[in-house]
Protein backbone atom coordinates (compact mmCIF):
# COMPACT_ATOMS: atom_id res chain seq x y z
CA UNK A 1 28.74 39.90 -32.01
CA UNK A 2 25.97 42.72 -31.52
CA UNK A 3 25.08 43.84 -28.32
CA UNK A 4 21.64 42.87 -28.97
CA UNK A 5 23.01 39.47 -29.88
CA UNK A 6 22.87 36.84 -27.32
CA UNK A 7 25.51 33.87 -26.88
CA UNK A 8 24.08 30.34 -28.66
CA UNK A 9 22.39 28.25 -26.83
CA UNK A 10 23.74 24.79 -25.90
CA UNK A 11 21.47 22.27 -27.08
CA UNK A 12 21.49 18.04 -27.04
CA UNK A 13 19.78 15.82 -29.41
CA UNK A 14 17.44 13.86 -27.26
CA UNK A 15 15.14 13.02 -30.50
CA UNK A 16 18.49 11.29 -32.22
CA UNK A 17 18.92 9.14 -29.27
CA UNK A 18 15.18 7.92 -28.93
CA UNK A 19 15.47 4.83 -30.15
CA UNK A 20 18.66 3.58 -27.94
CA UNK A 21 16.81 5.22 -24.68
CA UNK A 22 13.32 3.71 -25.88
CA UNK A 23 15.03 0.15 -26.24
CA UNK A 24 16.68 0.89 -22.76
CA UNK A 25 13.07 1.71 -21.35
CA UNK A 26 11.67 -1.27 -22.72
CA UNK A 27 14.05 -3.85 -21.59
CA UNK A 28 13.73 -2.15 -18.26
CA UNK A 29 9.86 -2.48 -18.08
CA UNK A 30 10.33 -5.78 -18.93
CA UNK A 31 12.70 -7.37 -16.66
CA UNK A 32 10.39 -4.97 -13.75
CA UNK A 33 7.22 -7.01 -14.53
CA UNK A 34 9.29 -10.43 -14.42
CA UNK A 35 10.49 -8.90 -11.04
CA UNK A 36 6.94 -8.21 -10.19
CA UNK A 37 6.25 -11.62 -10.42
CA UNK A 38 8.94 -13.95 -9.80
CA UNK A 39 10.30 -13.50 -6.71
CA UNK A 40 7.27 -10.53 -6.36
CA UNK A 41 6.76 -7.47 -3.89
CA UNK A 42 7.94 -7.77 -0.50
CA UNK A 43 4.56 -7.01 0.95
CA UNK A 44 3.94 -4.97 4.59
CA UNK A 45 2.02 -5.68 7.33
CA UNK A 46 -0.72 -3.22 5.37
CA UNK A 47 -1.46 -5.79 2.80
CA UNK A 48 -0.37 -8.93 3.86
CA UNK A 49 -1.60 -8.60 7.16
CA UNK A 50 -0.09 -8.62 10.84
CA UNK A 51 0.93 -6.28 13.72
CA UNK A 52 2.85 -3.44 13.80
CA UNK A 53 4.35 -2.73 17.73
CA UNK A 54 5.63 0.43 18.74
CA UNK A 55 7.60 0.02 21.90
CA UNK A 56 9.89 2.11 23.95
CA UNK A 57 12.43 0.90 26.34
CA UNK A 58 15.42 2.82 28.17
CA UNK A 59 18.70 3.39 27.32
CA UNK A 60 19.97 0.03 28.70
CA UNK A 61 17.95 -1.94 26.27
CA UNK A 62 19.80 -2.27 22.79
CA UNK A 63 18.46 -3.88 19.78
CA UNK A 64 19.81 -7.51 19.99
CA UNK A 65 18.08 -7.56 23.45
CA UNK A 66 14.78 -6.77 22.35
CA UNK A 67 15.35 -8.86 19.40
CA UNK A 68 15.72 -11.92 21.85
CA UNK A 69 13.24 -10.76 23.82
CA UNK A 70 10.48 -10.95 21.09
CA UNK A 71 11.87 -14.05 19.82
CA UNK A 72 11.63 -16.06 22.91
CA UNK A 73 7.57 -15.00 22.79
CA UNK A 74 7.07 -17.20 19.77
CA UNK A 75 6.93 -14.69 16.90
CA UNK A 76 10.08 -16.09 15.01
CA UNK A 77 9.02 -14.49 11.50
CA UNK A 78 8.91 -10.76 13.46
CA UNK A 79 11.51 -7.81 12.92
CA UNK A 80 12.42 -5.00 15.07
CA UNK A 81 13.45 -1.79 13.94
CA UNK A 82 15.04 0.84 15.92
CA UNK A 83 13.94 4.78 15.41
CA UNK A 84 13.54 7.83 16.81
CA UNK A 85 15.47 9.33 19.78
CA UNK A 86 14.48 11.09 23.00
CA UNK A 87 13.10 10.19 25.74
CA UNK A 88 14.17 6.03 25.21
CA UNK A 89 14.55 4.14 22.55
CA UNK A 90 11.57 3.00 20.58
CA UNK A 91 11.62 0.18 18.66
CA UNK A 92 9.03 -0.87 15.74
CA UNK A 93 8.85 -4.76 15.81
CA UNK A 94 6.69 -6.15 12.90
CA UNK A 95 5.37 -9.33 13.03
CA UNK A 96 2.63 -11.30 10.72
CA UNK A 97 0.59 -12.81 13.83
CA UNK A 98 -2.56 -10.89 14.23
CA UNK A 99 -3.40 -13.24 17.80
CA UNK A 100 -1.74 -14.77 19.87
CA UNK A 101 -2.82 -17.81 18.69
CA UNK A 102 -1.17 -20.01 16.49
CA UNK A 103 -2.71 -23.65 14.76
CA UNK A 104 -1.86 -25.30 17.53
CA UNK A 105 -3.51 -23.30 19.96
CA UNK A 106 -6.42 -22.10 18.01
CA UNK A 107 -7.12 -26.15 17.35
CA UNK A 108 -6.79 -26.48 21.49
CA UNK A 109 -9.26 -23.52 21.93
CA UNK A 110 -11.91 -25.25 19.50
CA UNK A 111 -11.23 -27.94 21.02
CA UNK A 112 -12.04 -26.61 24.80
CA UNK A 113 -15.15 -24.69 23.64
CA UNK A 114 -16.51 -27.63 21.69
CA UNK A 115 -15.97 -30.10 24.96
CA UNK A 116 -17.34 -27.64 27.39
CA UNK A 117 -20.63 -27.28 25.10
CA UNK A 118 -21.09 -29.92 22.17
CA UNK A 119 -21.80 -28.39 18.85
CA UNK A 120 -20.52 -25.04 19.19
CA UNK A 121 -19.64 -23.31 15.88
CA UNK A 122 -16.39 -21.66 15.85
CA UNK A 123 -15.43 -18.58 13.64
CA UNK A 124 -11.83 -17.27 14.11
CA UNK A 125 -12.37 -13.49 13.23
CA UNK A 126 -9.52 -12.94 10.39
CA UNK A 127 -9.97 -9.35 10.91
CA UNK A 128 -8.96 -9.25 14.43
CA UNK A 129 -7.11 -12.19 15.98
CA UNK A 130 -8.31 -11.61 19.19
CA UNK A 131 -11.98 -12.05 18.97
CA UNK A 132 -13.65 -15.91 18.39
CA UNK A 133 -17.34 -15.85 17.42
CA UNK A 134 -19.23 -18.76 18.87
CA UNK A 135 -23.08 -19.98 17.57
CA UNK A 136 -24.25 -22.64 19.88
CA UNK A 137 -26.55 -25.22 19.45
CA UNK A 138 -30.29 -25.12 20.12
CA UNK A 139 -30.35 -27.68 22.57
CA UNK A 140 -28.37 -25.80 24.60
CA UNK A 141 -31.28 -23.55 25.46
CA UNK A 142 -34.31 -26.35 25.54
CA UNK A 143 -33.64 -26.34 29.37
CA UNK A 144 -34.63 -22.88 29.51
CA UNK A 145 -38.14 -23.38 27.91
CA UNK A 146 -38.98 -25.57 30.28
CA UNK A 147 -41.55 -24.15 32.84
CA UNK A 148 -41.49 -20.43 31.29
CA UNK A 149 -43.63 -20.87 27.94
CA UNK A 150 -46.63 -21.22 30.40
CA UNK A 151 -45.63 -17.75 32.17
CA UNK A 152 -45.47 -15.35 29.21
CA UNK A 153 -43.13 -13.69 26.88
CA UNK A 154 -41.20 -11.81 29.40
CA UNK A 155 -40.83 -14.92 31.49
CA UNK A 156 -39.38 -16.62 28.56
CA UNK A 157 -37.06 -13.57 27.54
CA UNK A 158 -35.59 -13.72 31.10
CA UNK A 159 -35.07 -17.18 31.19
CA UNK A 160 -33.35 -16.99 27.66
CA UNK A 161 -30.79 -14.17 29.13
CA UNK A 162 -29.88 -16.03 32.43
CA UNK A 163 -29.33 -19.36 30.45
CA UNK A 164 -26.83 -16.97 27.88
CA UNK A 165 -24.97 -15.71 31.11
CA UNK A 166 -24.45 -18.91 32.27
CA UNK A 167 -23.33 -20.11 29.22
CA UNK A 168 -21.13 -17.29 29.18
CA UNK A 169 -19.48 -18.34 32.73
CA UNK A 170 -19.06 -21.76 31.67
CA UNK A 171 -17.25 -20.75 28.87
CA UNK A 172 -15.37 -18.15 30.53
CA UNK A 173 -13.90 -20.82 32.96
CA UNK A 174 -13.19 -23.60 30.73
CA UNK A 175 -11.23 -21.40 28.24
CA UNK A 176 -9.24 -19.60 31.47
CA UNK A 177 -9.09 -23.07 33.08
CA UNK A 178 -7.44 -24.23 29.28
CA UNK A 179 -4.51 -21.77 29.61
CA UNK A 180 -6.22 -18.43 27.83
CA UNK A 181 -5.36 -16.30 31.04
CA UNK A 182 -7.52 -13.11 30.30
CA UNK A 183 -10.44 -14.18 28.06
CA UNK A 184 -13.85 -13.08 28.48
CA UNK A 185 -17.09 -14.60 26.53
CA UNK A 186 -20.00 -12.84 26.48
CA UNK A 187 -23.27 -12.36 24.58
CA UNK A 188 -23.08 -11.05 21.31
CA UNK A 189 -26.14 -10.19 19.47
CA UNK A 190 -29.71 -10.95 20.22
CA UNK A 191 -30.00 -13.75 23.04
CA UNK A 192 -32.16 -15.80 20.93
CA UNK A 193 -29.68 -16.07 18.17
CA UNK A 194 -27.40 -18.19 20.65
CA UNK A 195 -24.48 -16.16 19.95
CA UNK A 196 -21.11 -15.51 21.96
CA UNK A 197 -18.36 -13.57 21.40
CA UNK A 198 -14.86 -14.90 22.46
CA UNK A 199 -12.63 -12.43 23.77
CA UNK A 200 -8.91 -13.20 23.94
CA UNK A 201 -5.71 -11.95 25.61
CA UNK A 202 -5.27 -8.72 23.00
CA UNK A 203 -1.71 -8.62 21.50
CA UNK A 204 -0.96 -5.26 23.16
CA UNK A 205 -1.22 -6.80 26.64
CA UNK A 206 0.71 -9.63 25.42
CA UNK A 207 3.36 -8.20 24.79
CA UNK A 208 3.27 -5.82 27.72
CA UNK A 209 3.57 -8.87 30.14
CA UNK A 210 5.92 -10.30 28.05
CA UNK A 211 8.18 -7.71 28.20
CA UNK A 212 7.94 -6.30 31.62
CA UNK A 213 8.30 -10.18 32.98
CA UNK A 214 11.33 -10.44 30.59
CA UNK A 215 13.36 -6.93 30.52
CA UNK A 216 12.03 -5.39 34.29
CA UNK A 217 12.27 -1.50 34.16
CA UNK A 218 14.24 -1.33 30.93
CA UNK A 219 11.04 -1.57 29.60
CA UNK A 220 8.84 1.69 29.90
CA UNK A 221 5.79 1.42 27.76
CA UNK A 222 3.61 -0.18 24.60
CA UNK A 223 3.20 3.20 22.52
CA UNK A 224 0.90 1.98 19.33
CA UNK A 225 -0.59 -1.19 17.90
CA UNK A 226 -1.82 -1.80 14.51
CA UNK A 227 -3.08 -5.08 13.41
CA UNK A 228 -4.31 -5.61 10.31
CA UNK A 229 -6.46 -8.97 9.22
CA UNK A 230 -5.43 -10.72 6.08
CA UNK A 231 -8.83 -10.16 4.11
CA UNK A 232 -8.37 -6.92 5.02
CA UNK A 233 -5.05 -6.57 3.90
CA UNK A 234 -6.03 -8.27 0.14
CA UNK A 235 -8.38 -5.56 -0.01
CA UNK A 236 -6.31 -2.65 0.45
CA UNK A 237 -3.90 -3.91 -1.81
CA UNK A 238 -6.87 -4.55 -4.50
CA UNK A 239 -7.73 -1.27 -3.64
CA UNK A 240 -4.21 0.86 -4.03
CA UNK A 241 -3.99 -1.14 -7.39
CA UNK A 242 -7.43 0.40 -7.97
CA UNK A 243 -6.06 4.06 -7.08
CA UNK A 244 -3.18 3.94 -9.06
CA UNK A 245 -4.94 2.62 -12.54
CA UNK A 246 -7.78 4.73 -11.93
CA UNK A 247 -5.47 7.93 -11.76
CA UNK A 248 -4.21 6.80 -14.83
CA UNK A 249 -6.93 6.78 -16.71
CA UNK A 250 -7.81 9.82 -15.44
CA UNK A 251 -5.08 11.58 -16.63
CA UNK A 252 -5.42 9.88 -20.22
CA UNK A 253 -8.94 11.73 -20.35
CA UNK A 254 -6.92 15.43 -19.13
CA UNK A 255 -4.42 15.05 -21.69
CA UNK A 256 -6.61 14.29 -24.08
CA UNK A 257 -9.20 17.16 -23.31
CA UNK A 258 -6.19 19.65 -21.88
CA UNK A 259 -3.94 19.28 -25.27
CA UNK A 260 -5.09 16.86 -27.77
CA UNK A 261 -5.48 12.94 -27.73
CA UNK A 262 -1.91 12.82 -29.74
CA UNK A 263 -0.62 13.71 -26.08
CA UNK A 264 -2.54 11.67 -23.82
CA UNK A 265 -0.78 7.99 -24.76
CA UNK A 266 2.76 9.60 -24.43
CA UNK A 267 1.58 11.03 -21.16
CA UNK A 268 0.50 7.79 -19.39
CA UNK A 269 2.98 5.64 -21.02
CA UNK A 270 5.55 7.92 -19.35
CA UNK A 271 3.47 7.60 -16.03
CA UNK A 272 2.68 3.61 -16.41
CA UNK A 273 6.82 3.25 -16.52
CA UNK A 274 7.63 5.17 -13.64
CA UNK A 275 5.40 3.87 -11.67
CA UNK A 276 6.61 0.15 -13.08
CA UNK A 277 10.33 0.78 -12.67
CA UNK A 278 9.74 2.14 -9.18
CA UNK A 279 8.44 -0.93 -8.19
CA UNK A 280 10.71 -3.23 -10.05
CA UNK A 281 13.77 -1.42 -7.38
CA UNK A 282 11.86 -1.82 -4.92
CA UNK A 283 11.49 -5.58 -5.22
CA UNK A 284 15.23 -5.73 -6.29
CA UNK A 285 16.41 -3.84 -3.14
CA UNK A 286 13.83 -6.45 -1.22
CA UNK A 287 11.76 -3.09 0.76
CA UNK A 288 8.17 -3.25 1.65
CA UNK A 289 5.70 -2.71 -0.32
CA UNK A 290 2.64 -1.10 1.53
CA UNK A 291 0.24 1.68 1.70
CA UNK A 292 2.88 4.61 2.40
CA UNK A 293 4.45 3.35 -1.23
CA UNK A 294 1.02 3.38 -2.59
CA UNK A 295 0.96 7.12 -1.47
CA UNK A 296 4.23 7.82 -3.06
CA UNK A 297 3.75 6.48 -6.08
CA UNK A 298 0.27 8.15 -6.48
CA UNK A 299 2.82 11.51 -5.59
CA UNK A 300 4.62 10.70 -8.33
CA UNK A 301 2.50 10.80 -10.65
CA UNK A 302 1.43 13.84 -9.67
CA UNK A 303 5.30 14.96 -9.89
CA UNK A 304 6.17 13.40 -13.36
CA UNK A 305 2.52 14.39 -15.00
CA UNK A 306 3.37 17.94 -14.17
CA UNK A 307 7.13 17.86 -15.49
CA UNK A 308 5.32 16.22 -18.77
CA UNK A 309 2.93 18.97 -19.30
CA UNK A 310 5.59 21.61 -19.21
CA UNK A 311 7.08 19.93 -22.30
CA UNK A 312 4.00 19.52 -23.90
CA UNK A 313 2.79 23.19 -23.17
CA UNK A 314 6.33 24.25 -25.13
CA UNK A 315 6.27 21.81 -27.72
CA UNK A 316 2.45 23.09 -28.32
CA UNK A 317 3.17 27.10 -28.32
CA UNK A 318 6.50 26.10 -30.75
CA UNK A 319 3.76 24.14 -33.25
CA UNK A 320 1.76 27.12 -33.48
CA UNK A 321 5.17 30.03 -33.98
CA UNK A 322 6.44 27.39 -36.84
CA UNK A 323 3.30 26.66 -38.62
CA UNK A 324 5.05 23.73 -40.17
CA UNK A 325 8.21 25.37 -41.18
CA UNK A 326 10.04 23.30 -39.15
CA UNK A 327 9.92 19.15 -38.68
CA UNK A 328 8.40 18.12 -35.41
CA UNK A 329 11.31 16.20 -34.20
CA UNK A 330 12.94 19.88 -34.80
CA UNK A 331 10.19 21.27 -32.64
CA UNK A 332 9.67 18.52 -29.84
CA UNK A 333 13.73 18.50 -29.72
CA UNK A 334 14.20 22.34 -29.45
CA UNK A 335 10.87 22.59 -26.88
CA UNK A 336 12.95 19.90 -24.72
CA UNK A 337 15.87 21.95 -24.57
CA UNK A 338 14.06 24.98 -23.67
CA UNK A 339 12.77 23.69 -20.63
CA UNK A 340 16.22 21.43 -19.55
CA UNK A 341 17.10 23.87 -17.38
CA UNK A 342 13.79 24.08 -15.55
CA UNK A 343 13.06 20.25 -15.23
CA UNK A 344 16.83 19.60 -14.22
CA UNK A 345 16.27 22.26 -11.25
CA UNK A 346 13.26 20.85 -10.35
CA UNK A 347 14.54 17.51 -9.95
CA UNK A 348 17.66 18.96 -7.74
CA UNK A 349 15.38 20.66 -5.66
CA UNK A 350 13.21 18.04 -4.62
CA UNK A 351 15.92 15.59 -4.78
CA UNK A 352 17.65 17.77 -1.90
CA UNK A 353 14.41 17.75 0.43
CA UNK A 354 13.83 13.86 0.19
CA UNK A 355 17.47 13.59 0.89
CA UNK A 356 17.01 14.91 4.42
CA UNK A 357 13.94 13.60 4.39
CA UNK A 358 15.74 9.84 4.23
CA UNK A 359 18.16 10.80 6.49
CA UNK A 360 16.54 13.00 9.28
CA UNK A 361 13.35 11.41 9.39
CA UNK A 362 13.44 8.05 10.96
CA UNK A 363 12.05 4.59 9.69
CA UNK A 364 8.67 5.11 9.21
CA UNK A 365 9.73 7.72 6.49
CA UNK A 366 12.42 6.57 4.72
CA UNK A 367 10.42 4.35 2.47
CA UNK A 368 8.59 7.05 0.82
CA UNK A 369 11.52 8.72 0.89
CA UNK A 370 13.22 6.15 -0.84
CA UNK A 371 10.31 5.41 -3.56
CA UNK A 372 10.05 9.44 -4.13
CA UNK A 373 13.89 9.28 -4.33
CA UNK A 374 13.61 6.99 -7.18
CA UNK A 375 10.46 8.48 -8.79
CA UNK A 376 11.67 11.82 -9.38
CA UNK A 377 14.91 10.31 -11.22
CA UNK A 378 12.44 8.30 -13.39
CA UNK A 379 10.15 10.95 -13.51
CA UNK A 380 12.48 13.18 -14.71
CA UNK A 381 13.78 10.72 -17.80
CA UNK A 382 10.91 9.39 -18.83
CA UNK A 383 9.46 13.07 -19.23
CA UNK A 384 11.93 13.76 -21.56
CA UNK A 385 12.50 10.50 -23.73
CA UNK A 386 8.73 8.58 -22.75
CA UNK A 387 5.90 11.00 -23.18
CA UNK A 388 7.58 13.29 -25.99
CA UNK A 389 8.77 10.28 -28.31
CA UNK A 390 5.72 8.79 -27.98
CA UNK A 391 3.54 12.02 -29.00
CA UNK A 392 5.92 12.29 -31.91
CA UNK A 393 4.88 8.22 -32.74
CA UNK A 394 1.30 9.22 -32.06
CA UNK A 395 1.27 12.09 -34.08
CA UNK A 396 3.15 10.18 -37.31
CA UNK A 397 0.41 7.42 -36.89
CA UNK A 398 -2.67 9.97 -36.94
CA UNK A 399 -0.57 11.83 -39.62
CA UNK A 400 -0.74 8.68 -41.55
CA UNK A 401 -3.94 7.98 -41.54
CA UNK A 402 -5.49 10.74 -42.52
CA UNK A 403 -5.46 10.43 -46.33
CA UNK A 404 -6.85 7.26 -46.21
CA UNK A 405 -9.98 8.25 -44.23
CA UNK A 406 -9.96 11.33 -46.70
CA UNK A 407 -9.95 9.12 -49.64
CA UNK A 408 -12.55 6.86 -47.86
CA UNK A 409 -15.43 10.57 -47.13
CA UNK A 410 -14.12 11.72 -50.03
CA UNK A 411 -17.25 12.71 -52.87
CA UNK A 412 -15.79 10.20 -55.24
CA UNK A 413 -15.31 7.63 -52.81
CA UNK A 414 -18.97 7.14 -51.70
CA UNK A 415 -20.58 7.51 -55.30
């Protein structure tokens, strides 16, 4: 061998094995949308709604302790997770209440407001479980009238707002008097529209009660809060399916204008099954599904569209050198090779950072950890077997087409 000779590449047929890793893919997608449905995402707090509780204790409080500890407050469907280290021990206790109410005591609470004055309208707020709207009924202000039509509009208006504030302490007292130990009612809106606003015992101060009655000076402090309504939380999950289709389509549009439209359908199929098998282990491994997945799956995307155009890019500039002296499945075969070493790095080095990532940094993390963890994997195959055997099916079909629509324009054809 020369010395300007270099040694022979190693190269694997990924084009011969298509078909077996194409099958593979396809049971796999599959079985992930029977997963998606039956038994279906283990939705967070983020879209199914709830409270997420952030509180830190001392070192004398362990985790079955503050497990009993939020039990015994009536939140039996509520987890606690331990994280973070320092100063305490902070704990992250989830829990699908978003008030402190439950049926029971939201029916006694209609029931109170309804007996102290007849024909109230009740609205629970979904939103925010700690507010009640209340409408009351006109007659409720016909005493108010009386004697001030006679004396002029601002007679009238004044007599509207005392007869609100006294509504207000009526209220006030009956609910308190009921057992709701810190609720307020007060005017909400224009005085005239007869309208109330119910404010309850918030969950934060709940649970701060709660646990400094229960634990003493174990406990040190409430840190966060997050509650999330259940409308609210069917919305953001309408909306990261929006996100995640939208980028999609998107990208079908890039491809399409960035290479050729023999590229794009490879490109999102590859996408549309990573994203797919992503979420089909996450349901099998029973995680939460919420908007920090959302976010990672959105990065991966991002990670596999980029690995895919790097193929494409070399498959492209090895089209052009051959000038059709060499089959595509030649080509497309030889362009994946060419860039194994560069994907397979890739993937090792990002693999490495969401390891520590999963490990080092705490709960809140290690879910998009996890999802990138498995994206990048997925990623990495499908951008080798997905989006390049299905520009090589793409590119047969427009192949074959193309004397029939030149047999169809052509000059005999249309005389």
């Amino acid at each position: 061998m020369s010395a300007s000779e270099t040694p022979a590449r190693r190269t694997y047929d990924f084009v011969g094995r298509a078909r077996t890793f194409g099958l593979l893919s396809a049971i796999l997608c599959i079985a992930c949308m029977v997963l998606l449905v039956v038994p279906g995402p283990k939705y967070g707090i983020d879209f199914m709604g709830g409270t997420n509780v952030i509180a830190r204790f001392d070192a004398t409080a362990d985790i079955a302790t503050v497990r009993e500890s939020v039990a015994s407050l009536g939140f039996e469907d509520a987890s606690v997770q331990a994280f973070g280290e320092g100063d305490g021990l902070s704990y992250l206790i989830q829990t699908q209440s978003v008030s402190v109410l439950d049926d029971a005591r939201r029916s006694e609470l209609q029931a109170t407001i309804e007996s102290t004055v007849a024909g109230t309208e009740v609205e629970f707020d979904e939103t925010a479980g700690d507010r009640v709207y209340l409408r009351v009924p006109e007659s409720a202000f016909l005493s108010m009238s009386e004697g001030s039509s006679s004396e002029g509009s601002g007679a009238a208006d004044d007599a509207v707002l005392e007869r609100a504030a006294t509504l207000a302490t009526q209220l006030t007292t009956a609910i308190v008097t009921a057992g709701f130990e810190g609720s307020v009612v007060e005017p909400y809106g224009a005085s005239r529209d007869r309208r109330f606003v119910v404010q309850l015992q918030a969950l934060q101060s709940y649970f701060e009660e709660h646990f400094r009655a229960d634990m003493g000076e174990a406990f040190l402090s409430i840190d966060r809060v997050e509650t999330v309504g259940p409308r609210v939380g069917q919305q953001l999950r309408d909306d990261g399916v929006k996100a995640v289709l939208i980028s999609l389509i998107l990208i079908l549009v890039y491809i399409a204008i960035r290479f050729d439209i023999r590229y794009a359908p490879g490109a999102v199929l590859a996408l549309a099954h990573d994203v797919l098998l992503t979420l089909g282990i996450f349901v099998v491994l029973r995680e939460e599904v919420s908007l920090t997945i959302v976010a990672a799956l959105l990065t991966i995307v991002g990670y596999s569209l980029n690995d895919t155009i790097i193929n494409f890019d070399r498959i492209r500039e090895n089209l052009r050198e051959t000038s059709g002296r060499e089959s595509l499945n030649s080509i497309v075969n030889r362009s994946i090779n060419e860039c194994l070493s560069r994907t397979f790095l890739t993937a090792f080095t990002t693999l490495l950072a969401i390891v520590v990532i999963y490990f080092v940094g705490g709960g809140l993390i290690r879910t998009f950890a996890l999802a990138m963890g498995i994206g990048v994997i997925v990623g990495t195959y499908s951008s080798i077997y997905i989006s390049n055997m299905m520009m090589i099916m793409t590119t047969h079909f427009i192949e074959s087409r193309k004397p029939v629509s030149l047999e169809k324009h052509s000059p005999s054809a249309e005389v």
